[in-house]
Structure formats: C-alpha cells, structure tokens
C-alpha atoms as a PDB file:
ATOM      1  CA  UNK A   1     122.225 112.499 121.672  1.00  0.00           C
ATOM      2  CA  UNK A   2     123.338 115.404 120.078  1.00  0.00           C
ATOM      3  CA  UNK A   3     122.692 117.962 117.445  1.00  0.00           C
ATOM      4  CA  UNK A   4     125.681 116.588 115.180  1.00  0.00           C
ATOM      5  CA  UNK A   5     125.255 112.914 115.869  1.00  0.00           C
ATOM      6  CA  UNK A   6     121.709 113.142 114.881  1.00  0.00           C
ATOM      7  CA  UNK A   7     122.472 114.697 112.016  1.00  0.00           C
ATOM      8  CA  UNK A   8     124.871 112.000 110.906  1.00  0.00           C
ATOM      9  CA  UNK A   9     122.553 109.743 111.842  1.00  0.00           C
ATOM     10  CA  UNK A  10     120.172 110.991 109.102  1.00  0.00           C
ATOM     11  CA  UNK A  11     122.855 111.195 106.780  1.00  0.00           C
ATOM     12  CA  UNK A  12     123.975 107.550 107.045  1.00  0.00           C
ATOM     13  CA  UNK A  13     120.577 106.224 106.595  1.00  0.00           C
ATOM     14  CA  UNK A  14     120.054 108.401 103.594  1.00  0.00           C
ATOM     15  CA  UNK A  15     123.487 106.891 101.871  1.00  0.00           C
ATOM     16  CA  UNK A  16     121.835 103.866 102.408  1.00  0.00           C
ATOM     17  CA  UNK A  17     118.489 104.441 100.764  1.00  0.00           C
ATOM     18  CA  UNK A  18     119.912 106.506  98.119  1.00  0.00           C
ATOM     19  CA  UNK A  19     122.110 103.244  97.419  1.00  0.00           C
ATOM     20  CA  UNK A  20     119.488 100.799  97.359  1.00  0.00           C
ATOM     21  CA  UNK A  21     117.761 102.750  95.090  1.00  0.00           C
ATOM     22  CA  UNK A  22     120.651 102.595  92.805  1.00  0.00           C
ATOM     23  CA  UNK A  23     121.240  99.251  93.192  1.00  0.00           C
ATOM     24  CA  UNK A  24     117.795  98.282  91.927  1.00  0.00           C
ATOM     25  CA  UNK A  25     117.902 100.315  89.335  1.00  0.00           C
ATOM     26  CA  UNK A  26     120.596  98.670  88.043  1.00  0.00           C
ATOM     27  CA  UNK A  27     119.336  95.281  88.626  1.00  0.00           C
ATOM     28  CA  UNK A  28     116.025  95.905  86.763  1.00  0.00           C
ATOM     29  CA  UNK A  29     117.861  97.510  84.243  1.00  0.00           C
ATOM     30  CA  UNK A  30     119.150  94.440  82.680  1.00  0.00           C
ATOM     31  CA  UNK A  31     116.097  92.622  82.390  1.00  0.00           C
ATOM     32  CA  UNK A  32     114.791  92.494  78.944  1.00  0.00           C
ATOM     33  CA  UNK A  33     112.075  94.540  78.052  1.00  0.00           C
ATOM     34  CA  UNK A  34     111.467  96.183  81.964  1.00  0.00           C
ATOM     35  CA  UNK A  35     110.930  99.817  82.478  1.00  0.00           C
ATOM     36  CA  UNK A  36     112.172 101.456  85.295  1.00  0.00           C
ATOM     37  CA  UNK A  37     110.101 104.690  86.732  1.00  0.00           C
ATOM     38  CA  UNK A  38     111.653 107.466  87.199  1.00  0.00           C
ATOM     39  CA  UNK A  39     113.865 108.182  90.357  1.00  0.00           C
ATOM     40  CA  UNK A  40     112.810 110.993  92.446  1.00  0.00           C
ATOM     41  CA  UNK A  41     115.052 114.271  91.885  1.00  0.00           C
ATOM     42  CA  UNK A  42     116.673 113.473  95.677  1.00  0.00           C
ATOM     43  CA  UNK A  43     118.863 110.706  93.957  1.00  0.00           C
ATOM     44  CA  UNK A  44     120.792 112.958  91.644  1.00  0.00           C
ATOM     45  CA  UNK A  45     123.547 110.618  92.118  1.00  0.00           C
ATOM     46  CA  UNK A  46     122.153 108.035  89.529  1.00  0.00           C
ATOM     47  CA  UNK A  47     121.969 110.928  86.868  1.00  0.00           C
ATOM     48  CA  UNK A  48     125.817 111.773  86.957  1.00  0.00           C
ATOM     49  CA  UNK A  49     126.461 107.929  86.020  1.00  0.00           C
ATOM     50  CA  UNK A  50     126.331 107.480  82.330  1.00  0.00           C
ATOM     51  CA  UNK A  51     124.799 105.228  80.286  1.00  0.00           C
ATOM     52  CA  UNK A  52     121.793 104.522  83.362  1.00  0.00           C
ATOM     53  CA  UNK A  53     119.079 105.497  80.503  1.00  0.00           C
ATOM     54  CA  UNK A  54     116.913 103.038  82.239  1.00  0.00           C
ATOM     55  CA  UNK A  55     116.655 104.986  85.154  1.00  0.00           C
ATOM     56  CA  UNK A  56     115.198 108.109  83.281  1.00  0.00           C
ATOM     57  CA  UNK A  57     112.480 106.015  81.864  1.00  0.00           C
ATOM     58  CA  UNK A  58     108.672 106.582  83.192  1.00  0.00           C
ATOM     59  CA  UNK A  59     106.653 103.505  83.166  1.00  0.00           C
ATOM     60  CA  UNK A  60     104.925 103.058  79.428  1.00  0.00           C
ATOM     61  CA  UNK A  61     101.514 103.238  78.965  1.00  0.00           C
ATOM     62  CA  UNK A  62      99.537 100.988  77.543  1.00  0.00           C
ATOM     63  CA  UNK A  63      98.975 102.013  74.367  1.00  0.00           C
ATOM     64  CA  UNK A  64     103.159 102.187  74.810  1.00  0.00           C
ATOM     65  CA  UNK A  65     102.859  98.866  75.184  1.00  0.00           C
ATOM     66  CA  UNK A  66     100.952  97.796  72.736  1.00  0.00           C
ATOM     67  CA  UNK A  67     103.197  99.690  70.024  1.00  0.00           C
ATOM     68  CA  UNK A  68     106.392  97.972  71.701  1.00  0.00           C
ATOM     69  CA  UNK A  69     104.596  94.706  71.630  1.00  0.00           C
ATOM     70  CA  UNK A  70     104.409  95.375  67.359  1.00  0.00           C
ATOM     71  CA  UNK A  71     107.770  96.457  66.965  1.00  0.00           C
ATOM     72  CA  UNK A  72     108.712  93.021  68.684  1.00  0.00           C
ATOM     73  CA  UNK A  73     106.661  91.433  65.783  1.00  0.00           C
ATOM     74  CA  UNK A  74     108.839  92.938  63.344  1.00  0.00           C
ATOM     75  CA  UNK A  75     111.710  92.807  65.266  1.00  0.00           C
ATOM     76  CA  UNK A  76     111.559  88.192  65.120  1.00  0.00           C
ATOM     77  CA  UNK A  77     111.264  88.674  61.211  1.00  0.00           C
ATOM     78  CA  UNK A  78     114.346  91.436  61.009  1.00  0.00           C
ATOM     79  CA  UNK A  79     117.869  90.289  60.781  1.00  0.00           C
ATOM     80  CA  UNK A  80     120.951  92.011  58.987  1.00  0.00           C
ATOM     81  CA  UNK A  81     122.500  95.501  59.215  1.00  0.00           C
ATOM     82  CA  UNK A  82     119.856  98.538  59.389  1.00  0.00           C
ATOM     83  CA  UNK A  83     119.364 101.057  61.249  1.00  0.00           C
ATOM     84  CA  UNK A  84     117.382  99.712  63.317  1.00  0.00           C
ATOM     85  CA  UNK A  85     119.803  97.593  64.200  1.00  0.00           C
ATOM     86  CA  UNK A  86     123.640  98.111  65.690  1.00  0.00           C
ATOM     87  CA  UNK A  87     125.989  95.344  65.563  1.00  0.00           C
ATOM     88  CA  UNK A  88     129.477  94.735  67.479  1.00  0.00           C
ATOM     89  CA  UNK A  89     132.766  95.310  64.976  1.00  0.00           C
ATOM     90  CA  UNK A  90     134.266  91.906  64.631  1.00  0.00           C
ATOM     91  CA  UNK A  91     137.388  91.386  66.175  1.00  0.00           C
ATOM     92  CA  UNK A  92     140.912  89.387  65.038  1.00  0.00           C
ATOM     93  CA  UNK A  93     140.232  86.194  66.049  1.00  0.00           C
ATOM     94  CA  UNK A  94     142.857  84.347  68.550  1.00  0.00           C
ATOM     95  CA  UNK A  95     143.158  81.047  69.640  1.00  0.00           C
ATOM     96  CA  UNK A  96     141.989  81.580  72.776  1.00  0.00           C
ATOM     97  CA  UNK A  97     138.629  83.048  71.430  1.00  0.00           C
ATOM     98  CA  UNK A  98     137.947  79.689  69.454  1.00  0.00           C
ATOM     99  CA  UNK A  99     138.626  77.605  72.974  1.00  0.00           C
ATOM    100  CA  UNK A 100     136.474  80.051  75.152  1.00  0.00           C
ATOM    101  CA  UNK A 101     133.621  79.712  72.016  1.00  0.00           C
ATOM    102  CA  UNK A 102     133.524  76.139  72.115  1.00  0.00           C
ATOM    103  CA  UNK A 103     133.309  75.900  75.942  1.00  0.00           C
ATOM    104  CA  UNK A 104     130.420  78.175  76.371  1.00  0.00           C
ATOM    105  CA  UNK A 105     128.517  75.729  73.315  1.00  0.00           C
ATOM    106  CA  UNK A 106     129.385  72.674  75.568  1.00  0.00           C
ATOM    107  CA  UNK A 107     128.108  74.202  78.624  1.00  0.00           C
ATOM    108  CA  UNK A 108     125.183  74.899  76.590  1.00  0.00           C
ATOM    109  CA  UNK A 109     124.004  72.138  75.420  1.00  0.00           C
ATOM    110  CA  UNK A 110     124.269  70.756  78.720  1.00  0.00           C
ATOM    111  CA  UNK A 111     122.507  73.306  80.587  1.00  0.00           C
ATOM    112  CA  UNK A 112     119.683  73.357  78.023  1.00  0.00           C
ATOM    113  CA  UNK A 113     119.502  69.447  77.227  1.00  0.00           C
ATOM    114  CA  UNK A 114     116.135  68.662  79.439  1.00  0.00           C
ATOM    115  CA  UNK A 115     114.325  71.975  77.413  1.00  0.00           C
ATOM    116  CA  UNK A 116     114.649  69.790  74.082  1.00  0.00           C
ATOM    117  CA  UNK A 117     111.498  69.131  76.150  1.00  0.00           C
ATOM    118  CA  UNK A 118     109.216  72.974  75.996  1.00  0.00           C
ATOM    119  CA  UNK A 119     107.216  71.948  78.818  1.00  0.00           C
ATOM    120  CA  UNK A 120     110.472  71.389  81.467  1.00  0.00           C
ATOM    121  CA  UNK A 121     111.333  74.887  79.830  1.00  0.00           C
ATOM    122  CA  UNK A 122     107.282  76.033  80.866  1.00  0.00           C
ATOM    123  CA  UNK A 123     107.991  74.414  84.365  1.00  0.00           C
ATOM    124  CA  UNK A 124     111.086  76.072  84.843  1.00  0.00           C
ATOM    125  CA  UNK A 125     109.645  79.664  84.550  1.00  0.00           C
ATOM    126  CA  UNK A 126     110.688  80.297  80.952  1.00  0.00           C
ATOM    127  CA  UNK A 127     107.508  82.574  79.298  1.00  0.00           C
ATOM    128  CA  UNK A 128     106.772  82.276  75.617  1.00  0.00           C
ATOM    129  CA  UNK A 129     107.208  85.581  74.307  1.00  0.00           C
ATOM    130  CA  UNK A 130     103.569  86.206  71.430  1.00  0.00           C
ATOM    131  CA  UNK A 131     102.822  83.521  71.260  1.00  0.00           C
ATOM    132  CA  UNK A 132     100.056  83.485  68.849  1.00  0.00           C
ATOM    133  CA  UNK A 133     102.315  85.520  66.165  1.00  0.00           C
ATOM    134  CA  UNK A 134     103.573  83.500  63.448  1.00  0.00           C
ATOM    135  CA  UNK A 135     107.035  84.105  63.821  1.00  0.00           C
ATOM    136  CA  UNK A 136     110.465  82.078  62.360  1.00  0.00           C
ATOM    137  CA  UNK A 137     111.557  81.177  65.891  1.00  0.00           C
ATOM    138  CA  UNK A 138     110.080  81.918  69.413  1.00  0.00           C
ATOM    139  CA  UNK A 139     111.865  83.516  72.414  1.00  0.00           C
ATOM    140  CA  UNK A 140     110.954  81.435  75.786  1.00  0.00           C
ATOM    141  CA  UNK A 141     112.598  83.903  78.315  1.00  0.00           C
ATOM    142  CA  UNK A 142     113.245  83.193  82.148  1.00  0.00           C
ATOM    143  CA  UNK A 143     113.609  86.859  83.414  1.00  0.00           C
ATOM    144  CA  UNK A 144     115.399  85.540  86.691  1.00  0.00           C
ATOM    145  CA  UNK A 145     118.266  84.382  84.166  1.00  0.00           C
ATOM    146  CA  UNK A 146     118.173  87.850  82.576  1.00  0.00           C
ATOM    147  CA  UNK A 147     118.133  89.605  85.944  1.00  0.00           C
ATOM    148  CA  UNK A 148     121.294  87.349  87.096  1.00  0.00           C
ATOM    149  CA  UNK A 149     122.754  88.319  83.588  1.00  0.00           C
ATOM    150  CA  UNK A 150     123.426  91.378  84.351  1.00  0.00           C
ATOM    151  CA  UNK A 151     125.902  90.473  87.139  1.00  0.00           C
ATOM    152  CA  UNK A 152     127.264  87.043  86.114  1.00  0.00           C
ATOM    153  CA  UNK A 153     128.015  84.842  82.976  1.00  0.00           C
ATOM    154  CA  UNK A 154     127.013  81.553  83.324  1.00  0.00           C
ATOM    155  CA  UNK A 155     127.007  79.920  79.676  1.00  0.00           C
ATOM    156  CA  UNK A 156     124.383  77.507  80.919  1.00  0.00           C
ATOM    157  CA  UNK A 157     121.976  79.573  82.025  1.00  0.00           C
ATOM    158  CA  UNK A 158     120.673  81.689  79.133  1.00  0.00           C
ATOM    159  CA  UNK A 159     118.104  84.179  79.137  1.00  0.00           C
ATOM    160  CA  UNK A 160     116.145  82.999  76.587  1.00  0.00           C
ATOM    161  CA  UNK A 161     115.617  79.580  74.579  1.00  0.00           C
ATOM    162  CA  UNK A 162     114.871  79.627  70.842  1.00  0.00           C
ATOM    163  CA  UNK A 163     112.238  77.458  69.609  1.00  0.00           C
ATOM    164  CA  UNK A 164     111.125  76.430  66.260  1.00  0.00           C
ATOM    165  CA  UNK A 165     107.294  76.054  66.153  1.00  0.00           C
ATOM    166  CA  UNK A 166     106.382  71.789  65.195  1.00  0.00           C
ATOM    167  CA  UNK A 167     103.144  70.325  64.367  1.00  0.00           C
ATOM    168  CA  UNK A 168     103.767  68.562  67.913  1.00  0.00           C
ATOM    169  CA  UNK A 169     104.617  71.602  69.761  1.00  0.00           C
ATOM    170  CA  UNK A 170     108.699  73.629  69.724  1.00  0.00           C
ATOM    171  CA  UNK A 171     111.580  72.276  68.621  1.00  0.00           C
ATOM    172  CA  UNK A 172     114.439  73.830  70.435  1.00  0.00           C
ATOM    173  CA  UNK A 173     116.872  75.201  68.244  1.00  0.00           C
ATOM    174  CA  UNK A 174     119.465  78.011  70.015  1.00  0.00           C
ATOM    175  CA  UNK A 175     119.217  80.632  72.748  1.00  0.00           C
ATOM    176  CA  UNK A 176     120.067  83.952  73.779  1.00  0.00           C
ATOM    177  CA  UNK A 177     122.326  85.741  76.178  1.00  0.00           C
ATOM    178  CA  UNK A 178     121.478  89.214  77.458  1.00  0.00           C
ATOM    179  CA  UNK A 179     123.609  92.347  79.180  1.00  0.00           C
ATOM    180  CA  UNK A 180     122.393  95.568  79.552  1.00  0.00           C
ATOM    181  CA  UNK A 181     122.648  98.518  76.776  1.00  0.00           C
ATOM    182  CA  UNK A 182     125.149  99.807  79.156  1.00  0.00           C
ATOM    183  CA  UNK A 183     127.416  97.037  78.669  1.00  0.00           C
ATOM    184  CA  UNK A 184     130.724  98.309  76.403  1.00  0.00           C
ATOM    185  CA  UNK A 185     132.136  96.042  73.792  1.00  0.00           C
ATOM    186  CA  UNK A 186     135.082  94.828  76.469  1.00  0.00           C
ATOM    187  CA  UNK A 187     132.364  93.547  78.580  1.00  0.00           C
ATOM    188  CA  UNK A 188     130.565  91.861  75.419  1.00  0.00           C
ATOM    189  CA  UNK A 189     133.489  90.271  74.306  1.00  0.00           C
ATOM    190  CA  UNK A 190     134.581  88.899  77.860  1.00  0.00           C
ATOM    191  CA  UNK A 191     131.432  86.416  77.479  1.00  0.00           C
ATOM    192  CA  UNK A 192     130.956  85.936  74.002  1.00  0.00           C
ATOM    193  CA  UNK A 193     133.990  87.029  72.123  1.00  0.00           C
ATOM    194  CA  UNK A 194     133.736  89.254  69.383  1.00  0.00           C
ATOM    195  CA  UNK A 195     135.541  87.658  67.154  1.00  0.00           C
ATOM    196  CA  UNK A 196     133.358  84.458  67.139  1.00  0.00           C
ATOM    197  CA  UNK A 197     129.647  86.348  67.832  1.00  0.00           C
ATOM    198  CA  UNK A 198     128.512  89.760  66.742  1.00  0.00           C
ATOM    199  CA  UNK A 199     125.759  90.946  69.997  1.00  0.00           C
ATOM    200  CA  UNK A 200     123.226  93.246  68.684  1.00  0.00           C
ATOM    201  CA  UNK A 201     121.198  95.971  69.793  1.00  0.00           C
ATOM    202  CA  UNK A 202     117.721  97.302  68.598  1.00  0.00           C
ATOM    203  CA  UNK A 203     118.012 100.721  68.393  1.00  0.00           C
ATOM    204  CA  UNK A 204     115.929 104.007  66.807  1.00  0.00           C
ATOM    205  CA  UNK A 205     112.639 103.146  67.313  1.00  0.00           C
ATOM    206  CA  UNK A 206     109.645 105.436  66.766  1.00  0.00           C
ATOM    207  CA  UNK A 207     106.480 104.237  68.621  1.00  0.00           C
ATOM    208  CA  UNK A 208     103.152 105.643  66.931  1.00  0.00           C
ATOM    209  CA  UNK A 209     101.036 107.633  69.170  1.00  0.00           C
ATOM    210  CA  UNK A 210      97.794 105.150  68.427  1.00  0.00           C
ATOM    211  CA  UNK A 211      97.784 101.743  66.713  1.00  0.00           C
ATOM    212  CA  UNK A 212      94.979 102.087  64.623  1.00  0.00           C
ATOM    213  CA  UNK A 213      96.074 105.191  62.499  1.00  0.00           C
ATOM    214  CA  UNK A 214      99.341 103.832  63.039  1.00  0.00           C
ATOM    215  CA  UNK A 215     101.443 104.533  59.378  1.00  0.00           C
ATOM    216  CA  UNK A 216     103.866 101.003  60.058  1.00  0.00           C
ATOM    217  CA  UNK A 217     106.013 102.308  56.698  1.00  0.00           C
ATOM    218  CA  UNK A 218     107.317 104.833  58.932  1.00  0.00           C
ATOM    219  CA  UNK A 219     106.962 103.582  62.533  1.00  0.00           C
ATOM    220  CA  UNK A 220     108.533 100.594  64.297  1.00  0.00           C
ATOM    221  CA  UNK A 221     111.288  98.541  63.555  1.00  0.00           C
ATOM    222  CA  UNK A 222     110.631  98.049  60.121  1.00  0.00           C
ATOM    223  CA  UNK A 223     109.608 102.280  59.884  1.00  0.00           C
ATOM    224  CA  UNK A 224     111.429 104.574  57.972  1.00  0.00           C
ATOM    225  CA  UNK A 225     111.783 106.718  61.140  1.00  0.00           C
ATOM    226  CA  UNK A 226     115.256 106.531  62.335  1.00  0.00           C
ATOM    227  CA  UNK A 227     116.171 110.124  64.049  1.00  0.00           C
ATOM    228  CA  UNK A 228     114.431 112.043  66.904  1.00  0.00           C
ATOM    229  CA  UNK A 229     113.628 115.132  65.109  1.00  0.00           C
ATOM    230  CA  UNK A 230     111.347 112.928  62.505  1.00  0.00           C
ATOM    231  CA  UNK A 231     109.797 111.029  64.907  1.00  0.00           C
ATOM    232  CA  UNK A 232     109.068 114.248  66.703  1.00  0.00           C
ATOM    233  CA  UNK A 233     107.551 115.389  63.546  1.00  0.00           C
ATOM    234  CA  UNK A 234     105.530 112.737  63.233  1.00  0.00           C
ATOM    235  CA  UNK A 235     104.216 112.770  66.323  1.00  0.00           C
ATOM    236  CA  UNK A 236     105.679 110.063  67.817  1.00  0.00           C
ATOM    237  CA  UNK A 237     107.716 108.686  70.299  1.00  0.00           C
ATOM    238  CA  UNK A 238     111.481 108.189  70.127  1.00  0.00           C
ATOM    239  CA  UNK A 239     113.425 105.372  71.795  1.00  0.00           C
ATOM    240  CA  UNK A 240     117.247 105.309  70.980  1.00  0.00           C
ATOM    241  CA  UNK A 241     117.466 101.904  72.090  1.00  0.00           C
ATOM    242  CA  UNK A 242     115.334  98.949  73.620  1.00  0.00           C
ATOM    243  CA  UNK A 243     115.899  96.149  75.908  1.00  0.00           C
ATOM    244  CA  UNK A 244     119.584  95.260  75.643  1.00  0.00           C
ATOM    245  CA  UNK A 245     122.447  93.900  74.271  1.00  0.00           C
ATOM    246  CA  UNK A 246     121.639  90.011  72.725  1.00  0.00           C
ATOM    247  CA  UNK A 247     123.222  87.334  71.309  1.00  0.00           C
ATOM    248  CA  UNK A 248     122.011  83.728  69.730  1.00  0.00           C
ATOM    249  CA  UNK A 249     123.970  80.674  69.733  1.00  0.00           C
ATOM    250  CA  UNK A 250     122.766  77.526  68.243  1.00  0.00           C
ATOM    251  CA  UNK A 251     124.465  74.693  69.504  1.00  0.00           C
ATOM    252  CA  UNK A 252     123.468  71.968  67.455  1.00  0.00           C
ATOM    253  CA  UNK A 253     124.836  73.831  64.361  1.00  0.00           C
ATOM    254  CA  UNK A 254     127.949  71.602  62.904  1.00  0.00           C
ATOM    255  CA  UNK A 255     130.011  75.050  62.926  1.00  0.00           C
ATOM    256  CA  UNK A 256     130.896  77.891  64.540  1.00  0.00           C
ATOM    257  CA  UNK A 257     129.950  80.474  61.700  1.00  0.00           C
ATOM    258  CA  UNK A 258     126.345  78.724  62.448  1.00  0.00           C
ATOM    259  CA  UNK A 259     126.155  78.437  65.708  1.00  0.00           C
ATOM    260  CA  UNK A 260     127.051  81.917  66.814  1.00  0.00           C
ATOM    261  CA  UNK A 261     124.888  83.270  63.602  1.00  0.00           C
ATOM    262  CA  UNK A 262     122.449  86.079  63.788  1.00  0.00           C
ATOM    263  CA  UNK A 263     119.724  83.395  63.146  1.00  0.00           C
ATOM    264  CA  UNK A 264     118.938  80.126  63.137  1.00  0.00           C
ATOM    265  CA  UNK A 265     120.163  78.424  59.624  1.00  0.00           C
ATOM    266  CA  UNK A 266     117.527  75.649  58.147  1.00  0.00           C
END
C-alpha cells in the first residue's frame, strides 16, 4: 500500500470517529437533565456549530448536583414570566393550528390511557422525578422518549407524565414534551404550535458553591441572581439555560386554553 493511500486511510476513519462523536453528542443532548463531557480539542468541528452548548459542558459534580437537584424543587412550584423563565411569543392562530392541537390531545390520551395506572407507567421505564418533595404535580420521565424526542414527534409518546399525588397513590393529570435548547421557535411550533402552547425554557440559573451556606434569596430558580457577572460575584456558578425546551398538555382539560396551560388547572 502506499504512502498516500495510507494516509487516506487514516483520514477516512478519523471522519468517521469525529462523526460519531458528534452524533452522540447530539443525541444526549436532548435528554433532559444529561450532561455531556467535554469533547477533546481534536473535534473542533462540534465547536463551529452553534447552539451545541451541551457539548462544552464538563460532567457536574456532586455537590453540582445536589444544587441542580434544589433548583428543580423550586423550579415544580414556579410558573409565570420571570427571569428565570423564557417563554415562546404567541403566534396568530390559524385554522390549521386548532386541527393539528386537537390531534396531538387525541393521540394523547390514547398513548397515555393504560398510565391512568402509575405502576404500568413504573413498568414501562418512566422514573419519578423527587419523589419525596412535596410538590403540586410530579414529573414521571422515560428518558428513552426524551432521547427519541430529539429526532422525532410522536404526540403519543411524551417524555414525561404529570401526576397529581392521591391518598391511593398519582393521579395522572397531563404530560410533557421535550426538544433540545437548540431547537428554534420554527421547530417548536412544527409540534406544538405556538399559537395554541407557549414551550418554556429555564434559564439564568446561579448554582451556590455549597448547600449549607447556600443564601437561596439569591441562588436558584427562585434567586435574585439572574446575570453572569453577579453570580460570578457571588461566587457561584452560572448556567444560561438547563435541560431544554418543555411543554405540558393536559388532556382531560374541557379546553384548549387548559389543556395546553403552563400548569395543571384544579
């Protein structure tokens, strides 16, 4: 073989790695809540594509985790415009918006008929997300559905479930679709469209550098921390956004204000 063929040889197969890696990345990215490690320097291909944040991310520690696991806490009790909090611009609705709404409730409530029922939602690989916080409704998430997400919309297949907790158990109320941060308001409004839903992002978080001396007025999702130079300031660390675009629906709501609503009416 020669100089120049080997050489290509070794080119081709490091296209292909250099690909995979990307692909992955990508892949991961939409899964809620995952961190991605950093990508060694050799792939400088992912950092020319915009909007890959995930791929810049190292792995958290666990004190990172902790503080993340918090600002979750606050996050189930937060709804409403803050800025913690960025919401899609409604759109002029159209006809064809309030057909493609009411087909994605039908398929639904069919997909998610048997998890009336937690434990075929248990079975099924959905986790419950804390759940020994008190909170107004709980997130089962199956992060296969949020990993397929990413590349598909199926309206039966949701990433998460929404449960109310019951003196018996959860009573299924709603559920959530994903896409990554990445996602532009086009994309959004091809599954859910914006005219019916508004998909929302948490964004401008400040995680303490130790829970115990943690000040929660400032840090978190609830924190008056909202810019990278405070949190700097305050020692901690800044995330402009976390986990990805979301959006509840609530089928068994009578309307369509209530079922695509930020939260689950009583």
């Amino acid at each position: 073989m020669s100089a120049s063929s080997e050489v290509r040889r070794i080119a081709a197969r490091t296209g292909v790695l250099i690909c995979g890696v990307f692909v992955l990345t990508v892949f991961l990215s939409a899964m809620p809540g995952h961190r991605v490690p950093i990508v060694d320097a050799q792939s400088s291909q992912q950092d020319s594509m915009q909007g890959m944040d995930h791929s810049k991310m190292q792995m958290p520690d666990a004190d990172e985790q902790a503080s993340e696991k918090d600002a979750m806490s606050d996050m189930a009790h937060m709804h409403g415009s803050n800025p913690h909090m960025t919401t899609t611009a409604i759109r002029a609705q159209t006809p064809a918006d309030l057909e493609k709404a009411n087909e994605i409730v039908a398929e639904l409530k069919s997909g998610i008929e048997k998890y009336r029922d937690y434990h075929a939602a248990l079975n099924d690989g959905f986790k419950i997300f804390m759940p020994k916080i008190p909170q107004p409704e709980y997130h089962f998430t199956n992060y296969t559905n949020g990993f397929l997400a990413a590349m598909q919309f199926d309206p039966s297949r949701p990433t998460s479930l929404l449960y109310k907790k019951t003196s018996a158990g959860y009573e299924l109320v709603g559920a959530m679709y994903t896409m990554p941060k990445r996602a532009t308001p086009d994309q959004l409004d091809q599954r859910v469209p914006l005219s019916i839903a508004m998909w929302h992002l948490h964004t401008n978080l400040c995680l303490p550098s130790g829970l115990k001396t943690a000040d929660w007025t400032k840090f978190g999702l609830k924190g008056s921390i909202t810019t990278q130079d405070a949190c700097d300031a305050a020692g901690g660390r800044f995330r402009p956004s976390i986990f990805g675009w979301m959006v509840h629906v609530y089928p068994y709501e009578t309307s369509l204000d209530k079922v695509f609503a930020m939260h689950h009416h009583d």
